[in-house]
PDB file of N, CA and C in Angstrom:
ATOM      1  N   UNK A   1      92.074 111.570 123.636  1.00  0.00           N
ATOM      2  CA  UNK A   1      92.907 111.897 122.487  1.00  0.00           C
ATOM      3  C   UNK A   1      94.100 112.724 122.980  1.00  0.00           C
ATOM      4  N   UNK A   2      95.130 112.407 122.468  1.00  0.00           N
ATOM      5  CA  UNK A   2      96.584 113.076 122.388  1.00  0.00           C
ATOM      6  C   UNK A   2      96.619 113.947 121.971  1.00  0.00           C
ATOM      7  N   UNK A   3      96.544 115.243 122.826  1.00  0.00           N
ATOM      8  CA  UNK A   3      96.429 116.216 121.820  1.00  0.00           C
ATOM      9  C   UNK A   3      97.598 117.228 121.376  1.00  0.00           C
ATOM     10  N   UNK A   4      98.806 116.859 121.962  1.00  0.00           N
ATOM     11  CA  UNK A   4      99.895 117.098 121.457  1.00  0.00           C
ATOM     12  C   UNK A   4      99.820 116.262 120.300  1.00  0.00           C
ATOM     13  N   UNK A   5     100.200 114.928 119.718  1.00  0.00           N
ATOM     14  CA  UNK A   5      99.843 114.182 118.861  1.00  0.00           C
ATOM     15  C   UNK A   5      99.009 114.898 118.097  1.00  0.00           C
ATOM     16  N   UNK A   6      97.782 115.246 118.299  1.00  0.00           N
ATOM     17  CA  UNK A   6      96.808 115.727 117.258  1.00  0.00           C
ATOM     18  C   UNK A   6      97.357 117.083 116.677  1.00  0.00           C
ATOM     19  N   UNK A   7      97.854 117.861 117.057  1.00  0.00           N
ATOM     20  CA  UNK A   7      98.455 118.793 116.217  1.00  0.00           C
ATOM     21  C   UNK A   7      99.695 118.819 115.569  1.00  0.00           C
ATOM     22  N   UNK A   8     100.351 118.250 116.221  1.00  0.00           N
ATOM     23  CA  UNK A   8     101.703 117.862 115.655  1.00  0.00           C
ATOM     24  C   UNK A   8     101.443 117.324 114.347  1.00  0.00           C
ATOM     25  N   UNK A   9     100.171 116.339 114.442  1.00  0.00           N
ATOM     26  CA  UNK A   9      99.835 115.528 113.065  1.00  0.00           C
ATOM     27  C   UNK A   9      99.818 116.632 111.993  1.00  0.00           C
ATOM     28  N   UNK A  10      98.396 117.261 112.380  1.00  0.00           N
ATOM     29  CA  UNK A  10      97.428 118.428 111.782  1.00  0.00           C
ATOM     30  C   UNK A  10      98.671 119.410 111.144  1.00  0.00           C
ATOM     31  N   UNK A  11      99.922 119.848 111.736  1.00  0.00           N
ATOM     32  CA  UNK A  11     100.885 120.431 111.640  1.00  0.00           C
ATOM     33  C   UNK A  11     101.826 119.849 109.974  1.00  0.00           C
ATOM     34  N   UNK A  12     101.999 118.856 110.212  1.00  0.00           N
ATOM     35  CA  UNK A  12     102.196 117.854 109.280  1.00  0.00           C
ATOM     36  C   UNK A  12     101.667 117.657 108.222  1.00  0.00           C
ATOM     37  N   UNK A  13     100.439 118.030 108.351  1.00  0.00           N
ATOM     38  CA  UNK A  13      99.372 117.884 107.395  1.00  0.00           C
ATOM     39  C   UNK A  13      98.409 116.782 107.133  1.00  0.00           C
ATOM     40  N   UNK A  14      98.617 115.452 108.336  1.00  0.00           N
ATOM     41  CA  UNK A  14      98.194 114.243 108.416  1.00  0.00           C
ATOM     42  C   UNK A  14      96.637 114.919 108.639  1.00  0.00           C
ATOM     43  N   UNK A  15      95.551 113.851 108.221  1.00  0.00           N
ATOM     44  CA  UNK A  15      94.148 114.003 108.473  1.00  0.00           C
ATOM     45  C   UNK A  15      93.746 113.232 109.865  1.00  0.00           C
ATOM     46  N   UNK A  16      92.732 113.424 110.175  1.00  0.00           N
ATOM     47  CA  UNK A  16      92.207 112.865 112.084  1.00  0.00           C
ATOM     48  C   UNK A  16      91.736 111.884 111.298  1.00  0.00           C
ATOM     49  N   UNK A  17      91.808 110.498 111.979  1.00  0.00           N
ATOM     50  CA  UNK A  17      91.422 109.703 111.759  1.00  0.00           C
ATOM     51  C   UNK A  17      90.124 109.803 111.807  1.00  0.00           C
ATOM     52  N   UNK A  18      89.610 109.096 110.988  1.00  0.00           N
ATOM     53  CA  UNK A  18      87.938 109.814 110.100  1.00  0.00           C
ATOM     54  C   UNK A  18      87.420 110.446 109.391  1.00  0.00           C
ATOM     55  N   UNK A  19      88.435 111.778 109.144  1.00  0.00           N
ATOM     56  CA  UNK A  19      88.440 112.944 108.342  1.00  0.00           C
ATOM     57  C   UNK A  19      87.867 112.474 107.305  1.00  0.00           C
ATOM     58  N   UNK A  20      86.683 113.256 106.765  1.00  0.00           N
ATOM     59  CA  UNK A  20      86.328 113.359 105.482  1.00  0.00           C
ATOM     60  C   UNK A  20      86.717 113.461 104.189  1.00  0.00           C
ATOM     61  N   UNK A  21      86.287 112.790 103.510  1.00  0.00           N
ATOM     62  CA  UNK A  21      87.175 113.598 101.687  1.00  0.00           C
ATOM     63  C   UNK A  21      86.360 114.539 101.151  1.00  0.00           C
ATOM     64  N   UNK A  22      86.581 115.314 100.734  1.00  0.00           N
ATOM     65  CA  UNK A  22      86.483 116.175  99.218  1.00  0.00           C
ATOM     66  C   UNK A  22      85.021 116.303  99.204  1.00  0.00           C
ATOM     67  N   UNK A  23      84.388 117.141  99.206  1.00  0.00           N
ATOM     68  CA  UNK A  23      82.806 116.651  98.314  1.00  0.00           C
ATOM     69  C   UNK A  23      83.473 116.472  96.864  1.00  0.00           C
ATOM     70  N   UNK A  24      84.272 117.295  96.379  1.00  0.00           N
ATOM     71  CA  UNK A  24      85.201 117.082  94.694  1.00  0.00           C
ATOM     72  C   UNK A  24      85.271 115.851  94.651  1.00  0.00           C
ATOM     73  N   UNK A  25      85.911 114.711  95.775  1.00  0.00           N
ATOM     74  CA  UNK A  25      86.840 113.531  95.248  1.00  0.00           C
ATOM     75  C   UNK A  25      85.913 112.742  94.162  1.00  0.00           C
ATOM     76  N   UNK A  26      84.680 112.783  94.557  1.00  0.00           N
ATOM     77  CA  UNK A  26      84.000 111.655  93.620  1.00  0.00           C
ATOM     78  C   UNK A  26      83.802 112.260  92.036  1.00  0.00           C
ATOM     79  N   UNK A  27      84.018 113.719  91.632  1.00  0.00           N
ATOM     80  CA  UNK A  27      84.223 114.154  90.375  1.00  0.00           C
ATOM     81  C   UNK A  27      85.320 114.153  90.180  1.00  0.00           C
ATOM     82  N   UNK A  28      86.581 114.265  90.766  1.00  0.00           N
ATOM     83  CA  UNK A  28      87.986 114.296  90.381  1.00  0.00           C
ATOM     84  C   UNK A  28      88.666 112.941  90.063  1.00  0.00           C
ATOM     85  N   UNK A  29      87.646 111.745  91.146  1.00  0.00           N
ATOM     86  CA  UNK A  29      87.898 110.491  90.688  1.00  0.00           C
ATOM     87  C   UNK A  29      87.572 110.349  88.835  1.00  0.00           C
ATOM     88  N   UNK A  30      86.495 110.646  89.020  1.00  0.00           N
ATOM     89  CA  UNK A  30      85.379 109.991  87.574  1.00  0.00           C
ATOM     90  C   UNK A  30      86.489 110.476  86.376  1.00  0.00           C
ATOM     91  N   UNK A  31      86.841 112.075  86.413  1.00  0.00           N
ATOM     92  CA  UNK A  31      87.685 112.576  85.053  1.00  0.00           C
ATOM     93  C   UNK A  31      88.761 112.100  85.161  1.00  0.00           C
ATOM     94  N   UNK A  32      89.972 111.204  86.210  1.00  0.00           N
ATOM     95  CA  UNK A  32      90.988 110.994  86.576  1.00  0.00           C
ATOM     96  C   UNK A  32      90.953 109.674  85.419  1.00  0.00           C
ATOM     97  N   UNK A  33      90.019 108.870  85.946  1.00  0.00           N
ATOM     98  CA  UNK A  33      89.370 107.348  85.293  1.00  0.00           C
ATOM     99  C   UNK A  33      89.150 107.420  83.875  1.00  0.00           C
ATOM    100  N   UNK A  34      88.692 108.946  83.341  1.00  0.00           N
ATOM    101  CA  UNK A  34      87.963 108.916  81.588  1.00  0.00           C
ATOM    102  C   UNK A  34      89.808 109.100  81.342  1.00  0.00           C
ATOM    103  N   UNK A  35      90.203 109.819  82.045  1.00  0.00           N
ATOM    104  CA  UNK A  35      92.097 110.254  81.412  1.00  0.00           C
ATOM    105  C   UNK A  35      92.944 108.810  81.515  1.00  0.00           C
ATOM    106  N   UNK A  36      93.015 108.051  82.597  1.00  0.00           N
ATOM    107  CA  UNK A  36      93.462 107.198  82.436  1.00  0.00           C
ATOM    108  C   UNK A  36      92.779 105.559  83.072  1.00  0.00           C
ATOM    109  N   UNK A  37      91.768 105.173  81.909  1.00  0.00           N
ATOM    110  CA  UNK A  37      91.317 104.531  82.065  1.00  0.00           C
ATOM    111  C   UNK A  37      91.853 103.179  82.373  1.00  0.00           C
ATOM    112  N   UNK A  38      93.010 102.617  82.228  1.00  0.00           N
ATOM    113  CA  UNK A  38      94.052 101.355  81.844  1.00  0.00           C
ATOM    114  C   UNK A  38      94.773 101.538  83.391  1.00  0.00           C
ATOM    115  N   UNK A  39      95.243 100.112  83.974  1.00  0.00           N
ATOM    116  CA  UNK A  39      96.199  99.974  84.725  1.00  0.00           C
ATOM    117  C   UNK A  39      97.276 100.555  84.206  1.00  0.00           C
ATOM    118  N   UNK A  40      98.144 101.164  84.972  1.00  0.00           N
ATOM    119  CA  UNK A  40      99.230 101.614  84.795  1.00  0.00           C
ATOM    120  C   UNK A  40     100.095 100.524  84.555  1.00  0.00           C
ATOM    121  N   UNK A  41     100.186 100.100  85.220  1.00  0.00           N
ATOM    122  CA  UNK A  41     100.662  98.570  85.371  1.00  0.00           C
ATOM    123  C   UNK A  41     100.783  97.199  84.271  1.00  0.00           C
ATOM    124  N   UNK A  42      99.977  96.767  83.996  1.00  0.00           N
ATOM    125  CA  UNK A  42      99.257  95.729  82.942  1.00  0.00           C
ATOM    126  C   UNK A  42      98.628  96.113  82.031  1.00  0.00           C
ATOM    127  N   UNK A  43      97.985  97.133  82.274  1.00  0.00           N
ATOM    128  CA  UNK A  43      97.103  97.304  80.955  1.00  0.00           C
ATOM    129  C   UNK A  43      95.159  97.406  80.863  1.00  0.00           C
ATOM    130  N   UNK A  44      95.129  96.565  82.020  1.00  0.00           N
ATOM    131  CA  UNK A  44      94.186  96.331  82.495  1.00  0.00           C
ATOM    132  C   UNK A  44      92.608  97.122  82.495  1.00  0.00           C
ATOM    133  N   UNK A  45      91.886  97.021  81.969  1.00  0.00           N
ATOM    134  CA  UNK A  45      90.554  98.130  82.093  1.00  0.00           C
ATOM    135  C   UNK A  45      89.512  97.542  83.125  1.00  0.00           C
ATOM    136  N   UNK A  46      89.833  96.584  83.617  1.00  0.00           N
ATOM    137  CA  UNK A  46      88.675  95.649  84.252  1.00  0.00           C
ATOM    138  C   UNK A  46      89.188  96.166  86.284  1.00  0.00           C
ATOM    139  N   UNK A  47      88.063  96.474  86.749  1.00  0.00           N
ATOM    140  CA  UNK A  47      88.298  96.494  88.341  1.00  0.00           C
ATOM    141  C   UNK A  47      89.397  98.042  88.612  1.00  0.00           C
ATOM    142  N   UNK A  48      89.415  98.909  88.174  1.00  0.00           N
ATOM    143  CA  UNK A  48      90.235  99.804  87.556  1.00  0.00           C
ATOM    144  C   UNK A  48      90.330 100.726  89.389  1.00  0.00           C
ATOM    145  N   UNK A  49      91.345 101.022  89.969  1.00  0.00           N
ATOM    146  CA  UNK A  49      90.715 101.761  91.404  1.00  0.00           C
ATOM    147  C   UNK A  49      91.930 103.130  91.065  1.00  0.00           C
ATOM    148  N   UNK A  50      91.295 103.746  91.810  1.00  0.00           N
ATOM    149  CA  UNK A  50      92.253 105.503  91.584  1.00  0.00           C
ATOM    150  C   UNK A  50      92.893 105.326  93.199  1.00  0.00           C
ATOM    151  N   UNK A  51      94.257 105.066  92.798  1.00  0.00           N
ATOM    152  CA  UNK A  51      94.962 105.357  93.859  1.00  0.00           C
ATOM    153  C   UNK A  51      96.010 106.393  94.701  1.00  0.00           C
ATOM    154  N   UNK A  52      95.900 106.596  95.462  1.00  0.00           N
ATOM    155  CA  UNK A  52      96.758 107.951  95.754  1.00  0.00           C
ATOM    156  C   UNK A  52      98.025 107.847  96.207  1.00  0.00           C
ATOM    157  N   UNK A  53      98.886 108.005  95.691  1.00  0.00           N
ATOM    158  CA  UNK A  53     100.638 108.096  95.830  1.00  0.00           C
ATOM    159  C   UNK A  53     101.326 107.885  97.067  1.00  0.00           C
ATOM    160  N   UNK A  54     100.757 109.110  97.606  1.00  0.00           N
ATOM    161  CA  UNK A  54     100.770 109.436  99.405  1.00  0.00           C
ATOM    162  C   UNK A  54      99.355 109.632  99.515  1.00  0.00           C
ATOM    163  N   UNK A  55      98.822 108.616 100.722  1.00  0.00           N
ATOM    164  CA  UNK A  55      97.714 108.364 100.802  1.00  0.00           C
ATOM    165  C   UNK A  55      97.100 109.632 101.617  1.00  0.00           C
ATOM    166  N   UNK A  56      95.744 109.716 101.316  1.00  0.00           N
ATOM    167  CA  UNK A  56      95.044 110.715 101.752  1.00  0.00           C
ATOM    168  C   UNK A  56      95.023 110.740 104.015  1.00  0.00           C
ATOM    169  N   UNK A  57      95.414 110.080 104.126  1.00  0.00           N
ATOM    170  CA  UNK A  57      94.996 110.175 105.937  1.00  0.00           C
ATOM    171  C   UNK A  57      96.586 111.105 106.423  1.00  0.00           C
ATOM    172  N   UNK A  58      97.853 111.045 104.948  1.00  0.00           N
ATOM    173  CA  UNK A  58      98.880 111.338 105.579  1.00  0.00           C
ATOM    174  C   UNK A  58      99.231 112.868 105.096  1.00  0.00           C
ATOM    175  N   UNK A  59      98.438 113.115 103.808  1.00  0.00           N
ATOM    176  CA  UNK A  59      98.281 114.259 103.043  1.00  0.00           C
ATOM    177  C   UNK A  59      96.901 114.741 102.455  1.00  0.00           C
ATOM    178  N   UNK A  60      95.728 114.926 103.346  1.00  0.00           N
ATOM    179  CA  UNK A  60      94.981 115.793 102.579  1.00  0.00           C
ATOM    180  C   UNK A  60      94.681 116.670 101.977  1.00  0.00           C
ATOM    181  N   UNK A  61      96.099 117.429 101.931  1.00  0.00           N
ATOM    182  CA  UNK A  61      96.478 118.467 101.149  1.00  0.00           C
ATOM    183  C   UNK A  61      96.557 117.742  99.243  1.00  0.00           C
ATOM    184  N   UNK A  62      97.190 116.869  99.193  1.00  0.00           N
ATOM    185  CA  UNK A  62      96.858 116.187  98.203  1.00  0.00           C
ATOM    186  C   UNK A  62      95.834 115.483  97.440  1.00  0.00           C
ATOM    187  N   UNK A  63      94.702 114.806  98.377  1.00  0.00           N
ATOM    188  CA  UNK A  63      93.458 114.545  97.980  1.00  0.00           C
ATOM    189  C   UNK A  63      93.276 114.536  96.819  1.00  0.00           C
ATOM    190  N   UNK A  64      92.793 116.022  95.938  1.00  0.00           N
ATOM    191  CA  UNK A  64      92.476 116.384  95.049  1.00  0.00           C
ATOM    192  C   UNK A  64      93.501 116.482  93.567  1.00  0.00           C
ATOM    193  N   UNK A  65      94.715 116.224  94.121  1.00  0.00           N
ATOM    194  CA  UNK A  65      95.672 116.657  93.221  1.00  0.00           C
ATOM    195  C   UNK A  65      96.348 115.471  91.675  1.00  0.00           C
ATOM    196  N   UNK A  66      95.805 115.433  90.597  1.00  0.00           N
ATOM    197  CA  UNK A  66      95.944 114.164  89.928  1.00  0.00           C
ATOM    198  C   UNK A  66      96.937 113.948  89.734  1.00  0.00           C
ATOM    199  N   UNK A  67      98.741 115.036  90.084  1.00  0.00           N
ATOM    200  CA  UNK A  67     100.178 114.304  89.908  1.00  0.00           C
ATOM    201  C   UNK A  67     100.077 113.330  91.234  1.00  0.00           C
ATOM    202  N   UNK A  68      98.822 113.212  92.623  1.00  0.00           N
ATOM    203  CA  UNK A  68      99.275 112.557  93.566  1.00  0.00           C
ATOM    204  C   UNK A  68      98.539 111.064  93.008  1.00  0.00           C
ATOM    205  N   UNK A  69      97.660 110.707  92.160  1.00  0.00           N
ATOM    206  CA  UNK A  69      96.579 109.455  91.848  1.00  0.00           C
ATOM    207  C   UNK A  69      97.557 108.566  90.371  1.00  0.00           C
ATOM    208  N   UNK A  70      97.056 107.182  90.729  1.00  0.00           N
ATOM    209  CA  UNK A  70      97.609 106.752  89.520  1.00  0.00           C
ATOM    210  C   UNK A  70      96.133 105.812  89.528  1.00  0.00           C
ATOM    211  N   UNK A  71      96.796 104.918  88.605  1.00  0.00           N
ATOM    212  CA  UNK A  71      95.084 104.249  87.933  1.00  0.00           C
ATOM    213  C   UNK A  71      95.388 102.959  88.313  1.00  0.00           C
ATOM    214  N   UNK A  72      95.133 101.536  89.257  1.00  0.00           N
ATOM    215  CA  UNK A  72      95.792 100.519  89.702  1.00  0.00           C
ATOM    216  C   UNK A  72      94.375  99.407  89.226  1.00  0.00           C
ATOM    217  N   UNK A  73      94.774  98.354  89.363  1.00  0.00           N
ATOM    218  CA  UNK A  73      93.287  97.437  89.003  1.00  0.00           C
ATOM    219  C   UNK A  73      93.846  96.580  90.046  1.00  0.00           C
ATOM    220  N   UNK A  74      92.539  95.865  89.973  1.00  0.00           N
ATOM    221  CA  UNK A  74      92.444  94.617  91.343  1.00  0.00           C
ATOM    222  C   UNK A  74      92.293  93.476  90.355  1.00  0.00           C
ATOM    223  N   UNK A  75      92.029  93.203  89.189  1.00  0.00           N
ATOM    224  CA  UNK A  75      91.466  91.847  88.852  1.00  0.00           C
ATOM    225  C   UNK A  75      92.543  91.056  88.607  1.00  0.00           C
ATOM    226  N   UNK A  76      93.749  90.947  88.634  1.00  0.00           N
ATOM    227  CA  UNK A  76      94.525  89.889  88.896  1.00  0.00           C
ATOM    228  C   UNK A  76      95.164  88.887  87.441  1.00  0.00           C
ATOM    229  N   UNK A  77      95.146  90.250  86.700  1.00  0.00           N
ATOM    230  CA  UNK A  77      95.224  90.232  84.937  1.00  0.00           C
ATOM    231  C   UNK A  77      96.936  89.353  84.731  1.00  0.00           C
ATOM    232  N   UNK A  78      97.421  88.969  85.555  1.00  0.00           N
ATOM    233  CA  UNK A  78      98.935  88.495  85.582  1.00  0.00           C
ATOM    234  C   UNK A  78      99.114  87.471  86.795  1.00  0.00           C
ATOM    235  N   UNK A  79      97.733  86.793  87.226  1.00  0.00           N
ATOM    236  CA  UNK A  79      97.973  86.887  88.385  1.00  0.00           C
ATOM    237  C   UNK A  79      98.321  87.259  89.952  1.00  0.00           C
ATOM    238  N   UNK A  80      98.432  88.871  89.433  1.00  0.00           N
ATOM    239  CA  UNK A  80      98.587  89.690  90.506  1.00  0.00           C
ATOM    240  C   UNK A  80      97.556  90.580  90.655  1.00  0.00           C
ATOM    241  N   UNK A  81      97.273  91.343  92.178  1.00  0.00           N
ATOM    242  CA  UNK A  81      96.325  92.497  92.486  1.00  0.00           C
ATOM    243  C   UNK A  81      97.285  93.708  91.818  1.00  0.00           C
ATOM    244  N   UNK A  82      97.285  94.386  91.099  1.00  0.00           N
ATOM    245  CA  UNK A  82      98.124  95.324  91.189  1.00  0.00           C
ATOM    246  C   UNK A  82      97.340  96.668  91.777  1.00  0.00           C
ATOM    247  N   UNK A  83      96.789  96.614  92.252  1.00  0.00           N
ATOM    248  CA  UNK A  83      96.318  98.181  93.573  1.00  0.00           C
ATOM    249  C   UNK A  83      96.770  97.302  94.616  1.00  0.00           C
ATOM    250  N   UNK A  84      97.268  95.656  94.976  1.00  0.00           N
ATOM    251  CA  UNK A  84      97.055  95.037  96.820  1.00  0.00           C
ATOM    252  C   UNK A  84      98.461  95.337  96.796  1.00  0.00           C
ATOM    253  N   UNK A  85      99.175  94.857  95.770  1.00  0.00           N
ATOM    254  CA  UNK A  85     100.615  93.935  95.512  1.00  0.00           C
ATOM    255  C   UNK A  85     101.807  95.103  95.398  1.00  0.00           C
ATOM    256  N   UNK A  86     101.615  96.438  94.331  1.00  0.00           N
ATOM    257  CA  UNK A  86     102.223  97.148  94.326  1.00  0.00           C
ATOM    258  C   UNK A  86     102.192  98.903  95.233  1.00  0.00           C
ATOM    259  N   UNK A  87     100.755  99.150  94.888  1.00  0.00           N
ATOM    260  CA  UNK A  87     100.192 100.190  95.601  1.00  0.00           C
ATOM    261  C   UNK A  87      99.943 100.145  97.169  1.00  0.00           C
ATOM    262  N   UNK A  88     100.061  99.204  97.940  1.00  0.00           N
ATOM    263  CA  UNK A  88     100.176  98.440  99.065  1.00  0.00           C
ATOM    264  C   UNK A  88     100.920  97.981  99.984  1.00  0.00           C
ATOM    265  N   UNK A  89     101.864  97.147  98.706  1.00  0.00           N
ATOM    266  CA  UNK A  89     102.836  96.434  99.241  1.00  0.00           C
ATOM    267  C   UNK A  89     101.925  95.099 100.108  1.00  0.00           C
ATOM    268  N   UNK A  90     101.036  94.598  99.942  1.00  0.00           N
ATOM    269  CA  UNK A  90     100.618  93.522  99.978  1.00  0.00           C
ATOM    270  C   UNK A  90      99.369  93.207 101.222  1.00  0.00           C
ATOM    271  N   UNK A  91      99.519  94.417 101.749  1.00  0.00           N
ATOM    272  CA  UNK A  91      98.191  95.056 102.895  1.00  0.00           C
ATOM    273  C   UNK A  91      97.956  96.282 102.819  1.00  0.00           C
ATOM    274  N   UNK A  92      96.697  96.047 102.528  1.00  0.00           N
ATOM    275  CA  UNK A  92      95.772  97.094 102.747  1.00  0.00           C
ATOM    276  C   UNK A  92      96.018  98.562 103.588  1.00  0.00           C
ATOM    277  N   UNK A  93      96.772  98.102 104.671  1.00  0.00           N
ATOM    278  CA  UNK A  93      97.086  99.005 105.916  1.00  0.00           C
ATOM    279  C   UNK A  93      98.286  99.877 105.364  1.00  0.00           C
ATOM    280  N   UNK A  94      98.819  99.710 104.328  1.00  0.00           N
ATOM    281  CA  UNK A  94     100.039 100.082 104.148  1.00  0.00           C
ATOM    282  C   UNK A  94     100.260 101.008 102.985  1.00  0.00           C
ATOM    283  N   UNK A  95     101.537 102.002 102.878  1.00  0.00           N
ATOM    284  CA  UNK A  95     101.474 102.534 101.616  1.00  0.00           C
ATOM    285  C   UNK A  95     102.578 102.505 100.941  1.00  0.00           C
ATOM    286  N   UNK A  96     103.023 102.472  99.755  1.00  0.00           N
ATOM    287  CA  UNK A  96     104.501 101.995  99.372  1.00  0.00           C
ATOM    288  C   UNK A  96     104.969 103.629  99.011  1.00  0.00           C
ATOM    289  N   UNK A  97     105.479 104.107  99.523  1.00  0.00           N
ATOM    290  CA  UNK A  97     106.309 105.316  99.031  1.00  0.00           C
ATOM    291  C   UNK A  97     107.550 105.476  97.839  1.00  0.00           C
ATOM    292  N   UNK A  98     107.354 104.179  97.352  1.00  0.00           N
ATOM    293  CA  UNK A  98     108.040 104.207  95.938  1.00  0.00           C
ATOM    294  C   UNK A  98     107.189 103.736  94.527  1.00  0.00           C
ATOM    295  N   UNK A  99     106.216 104.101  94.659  1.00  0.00           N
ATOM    296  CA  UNK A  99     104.855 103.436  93.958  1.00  0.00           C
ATOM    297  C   UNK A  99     105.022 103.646  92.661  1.00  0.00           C
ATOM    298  N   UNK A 100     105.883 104.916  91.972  1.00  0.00           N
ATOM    299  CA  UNK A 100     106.177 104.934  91.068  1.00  0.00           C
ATOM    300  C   UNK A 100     107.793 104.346  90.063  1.00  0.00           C
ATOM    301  N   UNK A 101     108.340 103.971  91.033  1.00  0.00           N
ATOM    302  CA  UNK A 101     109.224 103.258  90.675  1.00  0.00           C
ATOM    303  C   UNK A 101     109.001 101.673  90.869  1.00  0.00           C
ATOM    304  N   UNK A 102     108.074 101.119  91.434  1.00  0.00           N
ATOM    305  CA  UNK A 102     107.920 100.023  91.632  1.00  0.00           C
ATOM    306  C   UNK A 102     106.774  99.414  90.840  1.00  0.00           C
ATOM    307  N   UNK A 103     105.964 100.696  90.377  1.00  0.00           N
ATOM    308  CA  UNK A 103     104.965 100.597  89.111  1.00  0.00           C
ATOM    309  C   UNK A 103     105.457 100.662  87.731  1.00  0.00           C
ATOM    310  N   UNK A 104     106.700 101.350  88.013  1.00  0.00           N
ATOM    311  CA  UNK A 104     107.170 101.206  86.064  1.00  0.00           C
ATOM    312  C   UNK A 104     108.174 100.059  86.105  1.00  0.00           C
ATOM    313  N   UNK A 105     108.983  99.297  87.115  1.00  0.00           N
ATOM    314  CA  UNK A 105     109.352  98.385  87.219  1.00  0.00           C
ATOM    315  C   UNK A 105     108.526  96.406  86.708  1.00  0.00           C
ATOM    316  N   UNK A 106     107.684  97.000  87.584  1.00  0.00           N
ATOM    317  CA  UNK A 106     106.732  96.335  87.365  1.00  0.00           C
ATOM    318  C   UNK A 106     105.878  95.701  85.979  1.00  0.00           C
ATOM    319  N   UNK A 107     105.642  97.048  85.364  1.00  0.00           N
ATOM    320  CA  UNK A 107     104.982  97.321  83.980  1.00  0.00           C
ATOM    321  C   UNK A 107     105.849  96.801  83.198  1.00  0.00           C
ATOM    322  N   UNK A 108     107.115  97.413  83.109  1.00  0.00           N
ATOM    323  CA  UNK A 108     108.441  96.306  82.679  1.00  0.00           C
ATOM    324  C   UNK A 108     108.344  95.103  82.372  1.00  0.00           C
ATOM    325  N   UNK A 109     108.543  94.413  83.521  1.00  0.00           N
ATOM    326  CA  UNK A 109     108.759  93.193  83.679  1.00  0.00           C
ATOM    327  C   UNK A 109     106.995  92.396  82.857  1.00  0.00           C
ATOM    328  N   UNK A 110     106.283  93.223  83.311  1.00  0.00           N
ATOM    329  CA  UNK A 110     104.924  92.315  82.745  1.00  0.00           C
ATOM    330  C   UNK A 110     104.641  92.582  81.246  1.00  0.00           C
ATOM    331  N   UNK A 111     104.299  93.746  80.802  1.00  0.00           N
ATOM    332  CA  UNK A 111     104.361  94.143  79.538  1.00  0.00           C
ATOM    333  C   UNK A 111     105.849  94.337  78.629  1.00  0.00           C
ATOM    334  N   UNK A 112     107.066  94.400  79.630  1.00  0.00           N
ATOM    335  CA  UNK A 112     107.969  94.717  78.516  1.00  0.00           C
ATOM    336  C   UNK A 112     107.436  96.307  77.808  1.00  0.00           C
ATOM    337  N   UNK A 113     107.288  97.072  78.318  1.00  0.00           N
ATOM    338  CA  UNK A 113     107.240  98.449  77.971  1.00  0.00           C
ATOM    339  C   UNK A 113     106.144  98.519  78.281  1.00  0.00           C
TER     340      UNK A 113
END
């Protein structure tokens, strides 16, 4: 391991690859889900995933924080994933750093408000 790299990260606030979440995350998920149960997106209640803005490996300082989570679904209510397609950008590996402009864009265009 790089361990210039590894602090520089840590410095940053990035997590070690592997890093643990929260013992919280799985209660902060559940009340995140009763608050906003619906895709942000579509509308959607079906396949519903809590996604994080800036993803947790780059900010675990955020983890816990619900201005960083939005509410995305996978079931494909428009024909689209909206957690793969928007929250993504279309892989998994990836994170869109405009998630909220590309989510109310989005919502737009599908719902019209």
């Amino acid at each position: 391991m790089d361990i210039i790299k590894t602090i520089t990260d840590r410095v940053q606030g990035k997590a070690l690859k592997g890093e643990k979440r929260s013992s919280d995350w799985t209660k902060v998920r559940k009340k995140f889900l009763v608050e906003h149960p619906k895709c942000f997106i579509c509308g959607s209640n079906n396949k519903i995933e809590v996604h994080h803005k800036v993803p947790f490996n780059l900010a675990p300082d955020l983890e816990l924080n619900p201005d960083n989570l939005i509410s995305l679904c996978e079931n494909k209510k428009y024909g689209i994933n909206c957690h793969l397609l928007v929250g993504h950008l279309g892989n998994y590996k990836r994170f869109n750093p405009n998630i909220m402009i590309d989510a109310t864009t989005w919502k737009l265009k599908l719902t019209g408000g």
